[in-house]
PDB file of N, CA and C in Angstrom:
ATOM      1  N   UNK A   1     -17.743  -4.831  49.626  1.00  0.00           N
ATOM      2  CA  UNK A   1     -17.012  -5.527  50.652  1.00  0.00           C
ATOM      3  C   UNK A   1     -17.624  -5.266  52.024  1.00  0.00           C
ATOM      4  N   UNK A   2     -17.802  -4.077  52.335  1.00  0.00           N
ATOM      5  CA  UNK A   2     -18.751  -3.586  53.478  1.00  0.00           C
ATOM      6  C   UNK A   2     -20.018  -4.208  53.660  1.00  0.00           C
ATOM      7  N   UNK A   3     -20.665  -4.029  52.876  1.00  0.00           N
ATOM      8  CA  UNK A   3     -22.209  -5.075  52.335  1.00  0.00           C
ATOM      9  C   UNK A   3     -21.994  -6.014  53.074  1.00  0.00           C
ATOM     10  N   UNK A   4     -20.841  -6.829  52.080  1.00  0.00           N
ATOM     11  CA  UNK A   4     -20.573  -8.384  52.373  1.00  0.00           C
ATOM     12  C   UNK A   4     -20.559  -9.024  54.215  1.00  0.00           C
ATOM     13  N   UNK A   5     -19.815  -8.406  54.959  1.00  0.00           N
ATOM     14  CA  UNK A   5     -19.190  -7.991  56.336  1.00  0.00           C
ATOM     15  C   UNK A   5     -20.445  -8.104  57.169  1.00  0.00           C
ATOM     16  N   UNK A   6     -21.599  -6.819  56.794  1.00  0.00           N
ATOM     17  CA  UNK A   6     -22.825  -6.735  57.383  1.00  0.00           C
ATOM     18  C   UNK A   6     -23.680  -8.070  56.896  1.00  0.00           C
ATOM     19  N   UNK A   7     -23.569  -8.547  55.937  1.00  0.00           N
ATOM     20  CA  UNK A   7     -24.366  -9.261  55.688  1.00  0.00           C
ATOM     21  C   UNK A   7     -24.162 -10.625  56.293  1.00  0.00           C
ATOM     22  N   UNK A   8     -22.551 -11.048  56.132  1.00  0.00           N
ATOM     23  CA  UNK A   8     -21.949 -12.187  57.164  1.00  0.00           C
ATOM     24  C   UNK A   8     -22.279 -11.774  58.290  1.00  0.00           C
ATOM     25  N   UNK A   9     -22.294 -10.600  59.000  1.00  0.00           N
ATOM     26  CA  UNK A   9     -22.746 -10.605  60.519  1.00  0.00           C
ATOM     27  C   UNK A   9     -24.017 -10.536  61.049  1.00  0.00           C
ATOM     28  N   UNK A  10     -24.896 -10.293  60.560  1.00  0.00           N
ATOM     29  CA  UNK A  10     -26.372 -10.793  59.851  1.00  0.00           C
ATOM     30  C   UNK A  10     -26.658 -11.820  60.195  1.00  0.00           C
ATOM     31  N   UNK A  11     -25.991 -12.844  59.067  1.00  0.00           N
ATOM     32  CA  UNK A  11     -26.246 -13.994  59.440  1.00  0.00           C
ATOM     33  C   UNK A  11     -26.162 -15.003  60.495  1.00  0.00           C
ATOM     34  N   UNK A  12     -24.957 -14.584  60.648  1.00  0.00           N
ATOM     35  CA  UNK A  12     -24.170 -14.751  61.730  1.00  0.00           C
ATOM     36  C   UNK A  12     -25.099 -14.606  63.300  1.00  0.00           C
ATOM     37  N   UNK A  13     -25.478 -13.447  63.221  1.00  0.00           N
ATOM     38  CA  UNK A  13     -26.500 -13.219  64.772  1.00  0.00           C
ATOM     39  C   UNK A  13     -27.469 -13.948  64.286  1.00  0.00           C
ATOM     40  N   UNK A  14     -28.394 -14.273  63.497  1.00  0.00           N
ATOM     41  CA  UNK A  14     -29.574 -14.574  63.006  1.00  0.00           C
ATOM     42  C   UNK A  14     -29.045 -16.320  63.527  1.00  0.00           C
ATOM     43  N   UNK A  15     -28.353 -16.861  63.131  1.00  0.00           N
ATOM     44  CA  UNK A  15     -27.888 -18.330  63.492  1.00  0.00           C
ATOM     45  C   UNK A  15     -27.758 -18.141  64.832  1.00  0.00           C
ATOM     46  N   UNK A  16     -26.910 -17.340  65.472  1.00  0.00           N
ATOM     47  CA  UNK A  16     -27.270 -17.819  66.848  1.00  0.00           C
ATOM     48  C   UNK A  16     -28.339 -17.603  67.876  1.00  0.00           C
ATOM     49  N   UNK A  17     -28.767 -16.570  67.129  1.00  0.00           N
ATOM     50  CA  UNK A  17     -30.040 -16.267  67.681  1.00  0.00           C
ATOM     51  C   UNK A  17     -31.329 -17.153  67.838  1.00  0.00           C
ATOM     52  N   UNK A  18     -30.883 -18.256  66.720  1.00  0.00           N
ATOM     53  CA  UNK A  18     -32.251 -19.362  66.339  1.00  0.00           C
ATOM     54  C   UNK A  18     -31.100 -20.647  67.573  1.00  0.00           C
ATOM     55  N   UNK A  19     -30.110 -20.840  67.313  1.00  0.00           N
ATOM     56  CA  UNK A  19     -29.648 -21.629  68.510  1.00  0.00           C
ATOM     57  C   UNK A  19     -29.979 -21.492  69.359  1.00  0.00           C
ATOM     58  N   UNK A  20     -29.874 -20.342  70.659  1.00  0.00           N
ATOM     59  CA  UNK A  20     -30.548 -20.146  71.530  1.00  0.00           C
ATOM     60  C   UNK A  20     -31.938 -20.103  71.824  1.00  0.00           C
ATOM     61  N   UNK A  21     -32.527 -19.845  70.674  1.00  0.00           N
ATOM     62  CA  UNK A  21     -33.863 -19.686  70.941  1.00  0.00           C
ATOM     63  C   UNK A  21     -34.490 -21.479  70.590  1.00  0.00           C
ATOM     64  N   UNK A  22     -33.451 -22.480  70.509  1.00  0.00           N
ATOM     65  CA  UNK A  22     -33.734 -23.298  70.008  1.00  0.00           C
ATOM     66  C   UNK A  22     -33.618 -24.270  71.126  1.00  0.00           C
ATOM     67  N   UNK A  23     -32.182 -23.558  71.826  1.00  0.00           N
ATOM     68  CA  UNK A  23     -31.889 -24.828  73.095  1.00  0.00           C
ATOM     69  C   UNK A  23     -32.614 -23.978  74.272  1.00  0.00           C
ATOM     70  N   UNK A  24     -33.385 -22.668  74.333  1.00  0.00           N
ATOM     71  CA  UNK A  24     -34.471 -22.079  74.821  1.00  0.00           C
ATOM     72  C   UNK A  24     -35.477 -23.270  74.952  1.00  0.00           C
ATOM     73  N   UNK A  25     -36.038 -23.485  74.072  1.00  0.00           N
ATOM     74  CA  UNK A  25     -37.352 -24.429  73.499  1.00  0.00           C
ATOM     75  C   UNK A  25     -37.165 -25.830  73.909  1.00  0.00           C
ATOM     76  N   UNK A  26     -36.094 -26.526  73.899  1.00  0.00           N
ATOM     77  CA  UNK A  26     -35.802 -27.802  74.300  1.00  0.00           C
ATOM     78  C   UNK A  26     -35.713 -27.734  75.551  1.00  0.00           C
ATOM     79  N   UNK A  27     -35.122 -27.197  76.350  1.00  0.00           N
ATOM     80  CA  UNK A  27     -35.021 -26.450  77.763  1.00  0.00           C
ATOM     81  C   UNK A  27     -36.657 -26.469  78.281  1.00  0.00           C
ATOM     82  N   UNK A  28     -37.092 -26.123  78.143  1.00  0.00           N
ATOM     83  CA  UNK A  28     -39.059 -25.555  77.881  1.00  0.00           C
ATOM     84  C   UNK A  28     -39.616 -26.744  78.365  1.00  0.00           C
ATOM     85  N   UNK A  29     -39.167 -27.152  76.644  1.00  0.00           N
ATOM     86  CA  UNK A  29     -40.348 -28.561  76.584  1.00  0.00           C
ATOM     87  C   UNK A  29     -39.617 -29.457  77.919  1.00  0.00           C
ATOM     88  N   UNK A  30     -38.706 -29.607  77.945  1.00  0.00           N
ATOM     89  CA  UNK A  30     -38.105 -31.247  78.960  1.00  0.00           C
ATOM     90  C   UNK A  30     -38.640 -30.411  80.180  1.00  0.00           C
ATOM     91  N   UNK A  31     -38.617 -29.093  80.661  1.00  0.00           N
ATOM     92  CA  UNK A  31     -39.187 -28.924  82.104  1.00  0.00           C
ATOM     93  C   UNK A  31     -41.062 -29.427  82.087  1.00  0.00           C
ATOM     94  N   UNK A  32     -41.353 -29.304  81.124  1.00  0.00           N
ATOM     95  CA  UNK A  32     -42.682 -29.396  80.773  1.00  0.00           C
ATOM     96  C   UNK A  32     -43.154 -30.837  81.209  1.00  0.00           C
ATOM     97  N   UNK A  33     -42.450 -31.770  80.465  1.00  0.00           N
ATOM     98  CA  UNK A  33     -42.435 -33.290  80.384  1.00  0.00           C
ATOM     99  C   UNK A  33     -42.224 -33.724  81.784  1.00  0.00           C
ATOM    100  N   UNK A  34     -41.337 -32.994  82.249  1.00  0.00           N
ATOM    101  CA  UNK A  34     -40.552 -33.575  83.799  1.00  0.00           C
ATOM    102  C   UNK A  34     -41.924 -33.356  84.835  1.00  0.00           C
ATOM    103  N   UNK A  35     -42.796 -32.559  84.133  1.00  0.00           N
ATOM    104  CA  UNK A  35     -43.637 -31.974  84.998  1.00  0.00           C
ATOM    105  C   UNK A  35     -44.927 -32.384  85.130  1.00  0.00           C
ATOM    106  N   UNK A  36     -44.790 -33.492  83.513  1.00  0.00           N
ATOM    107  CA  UNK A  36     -45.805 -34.058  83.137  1.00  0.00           C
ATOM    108  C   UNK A  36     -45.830 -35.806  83.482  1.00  0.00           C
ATOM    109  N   UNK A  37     -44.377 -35.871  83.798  1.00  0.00           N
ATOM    110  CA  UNK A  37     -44.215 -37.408  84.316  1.00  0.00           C
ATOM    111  C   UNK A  37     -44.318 -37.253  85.580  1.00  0.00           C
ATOM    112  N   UNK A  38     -44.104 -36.202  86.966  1.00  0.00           N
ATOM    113  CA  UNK A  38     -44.662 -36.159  87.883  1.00  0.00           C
ATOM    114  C   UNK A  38     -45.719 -36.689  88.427  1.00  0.00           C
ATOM    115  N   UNK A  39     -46.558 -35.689  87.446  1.00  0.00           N
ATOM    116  CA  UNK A  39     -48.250 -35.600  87.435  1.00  0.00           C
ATOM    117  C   UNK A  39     -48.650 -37.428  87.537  1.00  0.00           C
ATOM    118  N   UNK A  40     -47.735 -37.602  86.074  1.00  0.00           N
ATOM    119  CA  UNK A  40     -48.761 -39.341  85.719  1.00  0.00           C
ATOM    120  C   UNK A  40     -48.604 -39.988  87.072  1.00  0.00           C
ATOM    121  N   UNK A  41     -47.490 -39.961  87.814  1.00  0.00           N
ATOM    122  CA  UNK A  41     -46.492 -40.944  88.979  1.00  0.00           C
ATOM    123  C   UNK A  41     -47.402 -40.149  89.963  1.00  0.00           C
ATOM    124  N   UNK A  42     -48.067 -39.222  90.242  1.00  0.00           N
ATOM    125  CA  UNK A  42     -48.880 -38.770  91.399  1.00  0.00           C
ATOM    126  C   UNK A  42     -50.429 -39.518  91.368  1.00  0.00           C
ATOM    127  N   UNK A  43     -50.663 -39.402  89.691  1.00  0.00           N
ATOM    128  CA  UNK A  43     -52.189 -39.896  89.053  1.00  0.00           C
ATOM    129  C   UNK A  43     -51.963 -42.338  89.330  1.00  0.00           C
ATOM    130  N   UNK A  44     -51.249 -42.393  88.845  1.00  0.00           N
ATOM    131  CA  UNK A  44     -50.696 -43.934  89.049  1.00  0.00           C
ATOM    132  C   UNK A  44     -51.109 -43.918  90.497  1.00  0.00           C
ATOM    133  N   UNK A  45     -49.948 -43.320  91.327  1.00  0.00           N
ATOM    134  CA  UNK A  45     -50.511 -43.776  92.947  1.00  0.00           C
ATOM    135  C   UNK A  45     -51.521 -43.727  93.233  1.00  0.00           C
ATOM    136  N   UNK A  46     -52.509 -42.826  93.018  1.00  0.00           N
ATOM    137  CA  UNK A  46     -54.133 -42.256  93.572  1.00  0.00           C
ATOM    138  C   UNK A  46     -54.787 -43.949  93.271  1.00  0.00           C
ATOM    139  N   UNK A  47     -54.354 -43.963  91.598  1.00  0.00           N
ATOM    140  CA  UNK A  47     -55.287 -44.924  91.163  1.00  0.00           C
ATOM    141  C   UNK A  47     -55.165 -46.185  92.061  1.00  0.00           C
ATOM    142  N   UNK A  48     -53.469 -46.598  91.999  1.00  0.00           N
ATOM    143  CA  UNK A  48     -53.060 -47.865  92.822  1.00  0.00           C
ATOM    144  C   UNK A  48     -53.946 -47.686  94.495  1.00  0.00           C
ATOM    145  N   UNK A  49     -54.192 -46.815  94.889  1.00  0.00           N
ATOM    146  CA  UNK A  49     -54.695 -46.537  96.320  1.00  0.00           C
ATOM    147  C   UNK A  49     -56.442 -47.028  96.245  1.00  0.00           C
ATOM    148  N   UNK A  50     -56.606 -46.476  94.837  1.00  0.00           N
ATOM    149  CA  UNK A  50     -58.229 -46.481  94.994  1.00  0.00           C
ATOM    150  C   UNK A  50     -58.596 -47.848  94.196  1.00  0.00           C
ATOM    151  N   UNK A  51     -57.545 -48.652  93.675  1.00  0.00           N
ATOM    152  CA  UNK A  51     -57.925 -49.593  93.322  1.00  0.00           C
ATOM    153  C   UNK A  51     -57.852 -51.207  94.877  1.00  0.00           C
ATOM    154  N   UNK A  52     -56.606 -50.661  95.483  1.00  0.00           N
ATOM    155  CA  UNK A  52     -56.750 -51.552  96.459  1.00  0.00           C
ATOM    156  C   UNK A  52     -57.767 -51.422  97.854  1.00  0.00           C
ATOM    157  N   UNK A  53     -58.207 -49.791  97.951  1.00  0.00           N
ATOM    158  CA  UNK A  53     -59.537 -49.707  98.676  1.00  0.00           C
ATOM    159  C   UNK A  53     -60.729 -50.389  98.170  1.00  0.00           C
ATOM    160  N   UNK A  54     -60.644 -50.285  96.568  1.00  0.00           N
ATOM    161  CA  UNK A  54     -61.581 -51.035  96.505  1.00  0.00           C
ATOM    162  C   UNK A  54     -62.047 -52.866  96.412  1.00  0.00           C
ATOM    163  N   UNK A  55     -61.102 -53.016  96.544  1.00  0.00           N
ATOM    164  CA  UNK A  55     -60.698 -54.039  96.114  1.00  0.00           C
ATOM    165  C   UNK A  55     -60.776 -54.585  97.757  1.00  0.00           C
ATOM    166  N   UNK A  56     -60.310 -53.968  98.755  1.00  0.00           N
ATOM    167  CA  UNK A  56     -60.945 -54.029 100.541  1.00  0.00           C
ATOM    168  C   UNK A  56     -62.123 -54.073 100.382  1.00  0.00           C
ATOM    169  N   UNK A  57     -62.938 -53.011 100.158  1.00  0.00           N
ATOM    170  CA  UNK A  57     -64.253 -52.717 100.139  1.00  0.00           C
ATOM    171  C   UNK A  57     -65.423 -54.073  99.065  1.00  0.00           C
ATOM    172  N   UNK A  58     -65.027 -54.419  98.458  1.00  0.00           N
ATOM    173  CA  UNK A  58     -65.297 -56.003  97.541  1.00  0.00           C
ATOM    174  C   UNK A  58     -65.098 -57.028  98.591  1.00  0.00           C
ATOM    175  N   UNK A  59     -63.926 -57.550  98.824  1.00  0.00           N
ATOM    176  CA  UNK A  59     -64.147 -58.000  99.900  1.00  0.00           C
ATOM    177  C   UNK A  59     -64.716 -57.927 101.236  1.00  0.00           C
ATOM    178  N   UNK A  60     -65.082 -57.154 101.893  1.00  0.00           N
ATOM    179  CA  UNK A  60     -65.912 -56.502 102.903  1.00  0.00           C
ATOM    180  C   UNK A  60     -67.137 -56.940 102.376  1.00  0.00           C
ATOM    181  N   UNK A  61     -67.383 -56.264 101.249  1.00  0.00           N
ATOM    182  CA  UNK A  61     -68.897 -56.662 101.046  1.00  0.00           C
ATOM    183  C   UNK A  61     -69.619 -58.161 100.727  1.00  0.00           C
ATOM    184  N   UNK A  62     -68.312 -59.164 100.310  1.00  0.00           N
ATOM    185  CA  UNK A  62     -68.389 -60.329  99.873  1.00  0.00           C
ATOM    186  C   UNK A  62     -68.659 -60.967 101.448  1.00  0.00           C
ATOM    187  N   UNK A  63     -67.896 -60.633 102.264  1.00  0.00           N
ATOM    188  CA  UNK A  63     -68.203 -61.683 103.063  1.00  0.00           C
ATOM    189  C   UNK A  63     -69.026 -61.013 104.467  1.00  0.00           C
ATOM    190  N   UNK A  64     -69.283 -59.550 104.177  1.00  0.00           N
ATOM    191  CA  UNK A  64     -70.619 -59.117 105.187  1.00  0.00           C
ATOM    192  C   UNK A  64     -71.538 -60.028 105.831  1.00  0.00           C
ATOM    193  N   UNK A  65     -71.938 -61.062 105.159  1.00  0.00           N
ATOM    194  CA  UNK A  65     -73.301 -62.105 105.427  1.00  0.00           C
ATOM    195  C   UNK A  65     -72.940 -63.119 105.193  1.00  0.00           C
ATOM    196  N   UNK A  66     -71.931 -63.493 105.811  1.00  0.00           N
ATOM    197  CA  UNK A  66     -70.549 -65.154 105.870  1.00  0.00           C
ATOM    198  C   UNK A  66     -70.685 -65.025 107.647  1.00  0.00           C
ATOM    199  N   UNK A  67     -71.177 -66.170 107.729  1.00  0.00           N
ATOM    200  CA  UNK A  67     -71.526 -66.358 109.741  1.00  0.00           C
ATOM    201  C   UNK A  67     -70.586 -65.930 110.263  1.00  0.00           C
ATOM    202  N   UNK A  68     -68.906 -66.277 109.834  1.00  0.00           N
ATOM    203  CA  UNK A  68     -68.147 -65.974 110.738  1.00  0.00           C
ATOM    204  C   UNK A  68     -68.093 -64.234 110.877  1.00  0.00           C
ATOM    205  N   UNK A  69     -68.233 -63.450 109.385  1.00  0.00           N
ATOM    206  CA  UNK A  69     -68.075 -62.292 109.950  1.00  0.00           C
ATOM    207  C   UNK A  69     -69.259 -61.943 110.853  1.00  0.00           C
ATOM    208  N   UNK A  70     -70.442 -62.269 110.877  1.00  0.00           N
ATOM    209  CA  UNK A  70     -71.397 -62.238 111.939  1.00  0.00           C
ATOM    210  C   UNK A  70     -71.193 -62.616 113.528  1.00  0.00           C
ATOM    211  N   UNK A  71     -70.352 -63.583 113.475  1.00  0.00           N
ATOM    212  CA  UNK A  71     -69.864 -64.073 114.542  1.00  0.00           C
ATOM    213  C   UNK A  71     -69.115 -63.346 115.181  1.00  0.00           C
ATOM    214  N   UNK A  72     -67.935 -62.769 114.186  1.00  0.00           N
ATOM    215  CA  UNK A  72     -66.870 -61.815 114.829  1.00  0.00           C
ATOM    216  C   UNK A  72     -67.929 -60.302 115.111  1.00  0.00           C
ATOM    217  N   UNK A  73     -68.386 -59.691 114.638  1.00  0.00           N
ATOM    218  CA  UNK A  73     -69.738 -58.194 114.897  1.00  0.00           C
ATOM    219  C   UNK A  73     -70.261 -58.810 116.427  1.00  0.00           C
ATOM    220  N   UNK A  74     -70.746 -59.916 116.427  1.00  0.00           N
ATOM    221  CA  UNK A  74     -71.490 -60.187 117.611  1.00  0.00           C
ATOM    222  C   UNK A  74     -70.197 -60.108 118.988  1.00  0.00           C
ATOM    223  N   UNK A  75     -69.277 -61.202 118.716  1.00  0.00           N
ATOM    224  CA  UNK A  75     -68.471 -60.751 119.521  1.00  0.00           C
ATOM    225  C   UNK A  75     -67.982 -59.646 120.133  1.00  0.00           C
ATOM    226  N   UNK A  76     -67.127 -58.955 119.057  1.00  0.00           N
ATOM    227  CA  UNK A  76     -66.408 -58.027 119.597  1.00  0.00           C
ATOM    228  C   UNK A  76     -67.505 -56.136 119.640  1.00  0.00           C
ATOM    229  N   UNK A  77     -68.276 -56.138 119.025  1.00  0.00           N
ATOM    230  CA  UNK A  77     -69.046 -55.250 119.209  1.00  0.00           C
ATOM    231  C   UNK A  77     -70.294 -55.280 119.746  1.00  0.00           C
ATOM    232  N   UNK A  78     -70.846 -56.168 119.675  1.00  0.00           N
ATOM    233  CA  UNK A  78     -72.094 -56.456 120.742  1.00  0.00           C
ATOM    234  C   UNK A  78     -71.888 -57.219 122.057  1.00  0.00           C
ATOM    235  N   UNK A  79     -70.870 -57.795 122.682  1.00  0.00           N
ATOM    236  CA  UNK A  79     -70.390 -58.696 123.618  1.00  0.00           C
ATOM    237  C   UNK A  79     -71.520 -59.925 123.660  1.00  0.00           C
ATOM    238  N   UNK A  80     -71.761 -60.769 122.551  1.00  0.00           N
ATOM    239  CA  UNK A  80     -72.449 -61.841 122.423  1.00  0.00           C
ATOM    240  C   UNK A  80     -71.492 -62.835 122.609  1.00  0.00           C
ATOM    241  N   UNK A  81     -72.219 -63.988 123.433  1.00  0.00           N
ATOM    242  CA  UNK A  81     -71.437 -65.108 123.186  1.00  0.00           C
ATOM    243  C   UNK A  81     -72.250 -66.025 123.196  1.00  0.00           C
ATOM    244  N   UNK A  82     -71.668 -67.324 122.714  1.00  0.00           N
ATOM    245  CA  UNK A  82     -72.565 -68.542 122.574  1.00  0.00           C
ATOM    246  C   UNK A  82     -72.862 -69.337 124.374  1.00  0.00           C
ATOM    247  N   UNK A  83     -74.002 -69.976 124.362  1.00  0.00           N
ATOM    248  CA  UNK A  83     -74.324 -69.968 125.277  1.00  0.00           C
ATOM    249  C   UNK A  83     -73.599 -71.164 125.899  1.00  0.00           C
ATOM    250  N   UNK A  84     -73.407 -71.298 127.511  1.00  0.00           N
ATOM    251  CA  UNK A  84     -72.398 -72.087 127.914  1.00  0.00           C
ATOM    252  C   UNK A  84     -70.900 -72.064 127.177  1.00  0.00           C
ATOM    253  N   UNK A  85     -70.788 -70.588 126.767  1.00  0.00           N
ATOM    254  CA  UNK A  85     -68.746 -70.366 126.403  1.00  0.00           C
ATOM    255  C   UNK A  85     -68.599 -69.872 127.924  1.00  0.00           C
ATOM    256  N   UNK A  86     -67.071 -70.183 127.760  1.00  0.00           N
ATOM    257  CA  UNK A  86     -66.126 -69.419 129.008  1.00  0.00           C
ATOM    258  C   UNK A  86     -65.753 -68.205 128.505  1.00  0.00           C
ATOM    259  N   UNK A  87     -65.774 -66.645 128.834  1.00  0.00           N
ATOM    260  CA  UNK A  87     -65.327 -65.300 128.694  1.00  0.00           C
ATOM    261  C   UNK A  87     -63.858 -65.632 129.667  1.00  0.00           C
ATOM    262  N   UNK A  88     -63.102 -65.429 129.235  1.00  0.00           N
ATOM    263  CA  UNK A  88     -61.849 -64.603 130.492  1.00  0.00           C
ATOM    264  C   UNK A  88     -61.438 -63.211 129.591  1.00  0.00           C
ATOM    265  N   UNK A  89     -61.417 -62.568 130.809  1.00  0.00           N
ATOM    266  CA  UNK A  89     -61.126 -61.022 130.340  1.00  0.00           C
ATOM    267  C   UNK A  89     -59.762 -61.290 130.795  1.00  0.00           C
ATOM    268  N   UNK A  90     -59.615 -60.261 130.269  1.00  0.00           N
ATOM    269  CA  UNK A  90     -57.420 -59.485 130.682  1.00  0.00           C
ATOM    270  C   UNK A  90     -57.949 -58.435 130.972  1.00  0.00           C
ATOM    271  N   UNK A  91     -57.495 -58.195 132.516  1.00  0.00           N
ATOM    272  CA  UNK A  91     -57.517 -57.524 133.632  1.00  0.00           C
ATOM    273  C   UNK A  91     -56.227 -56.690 133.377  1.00  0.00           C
ATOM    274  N   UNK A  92     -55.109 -56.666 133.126  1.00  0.00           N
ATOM    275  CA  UNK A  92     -54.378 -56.160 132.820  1.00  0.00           C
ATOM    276  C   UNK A  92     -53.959 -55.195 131.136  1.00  0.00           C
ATOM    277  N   UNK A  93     -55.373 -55.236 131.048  1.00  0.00           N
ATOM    278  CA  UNK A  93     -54.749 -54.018 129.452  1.00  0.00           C
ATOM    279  C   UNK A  93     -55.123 -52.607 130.114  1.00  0.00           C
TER     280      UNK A  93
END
């Protein structure tokens, strides 16, 4: 009968012992995951960033040697203008 007692209480710890060590482990893993869907949602943005730089940078390069962007370089960074244009500056910026 004594046996019996120890042996039900035995079991008894041994079951809860694997419960806890069980909702331990589930506990674990979901911080793990939470940590791992972060990551992807940090990795997604980078990509979304470096896909629309590049995607600037494609365009940039597409129309580098298109007159008008030549036109606009000459303008505003070389102060070229076509000959017989009117310049008015703003005196006030």
């Amino acid at each position: 009968m004594k046996n019996n007692k120890v042996k039900n209480f035995l079991k008894k710890v041994l079951v809860i012992a694997f419960i806890i060590y069980f909702i331990y482990t589930i506990i674990s893993q979901q911080r793990t995951l939470n940590s791992y869907a972060q990551e992807k949602e940090q990795y997604n943005e980078q990509i979304e960033t470096a896909q629309e730089e590049q995607e600037e940078l494609q365009n940039m390069k597409d129309n580098i040697n298109s007159n008008e962007y030549i036109e606009e370089i000459a303008r505003e960074k070389l102060g070229m203008y076509y000959p017989n244009e009117r310049v008015y500056i703003d005196v006030e910026k």
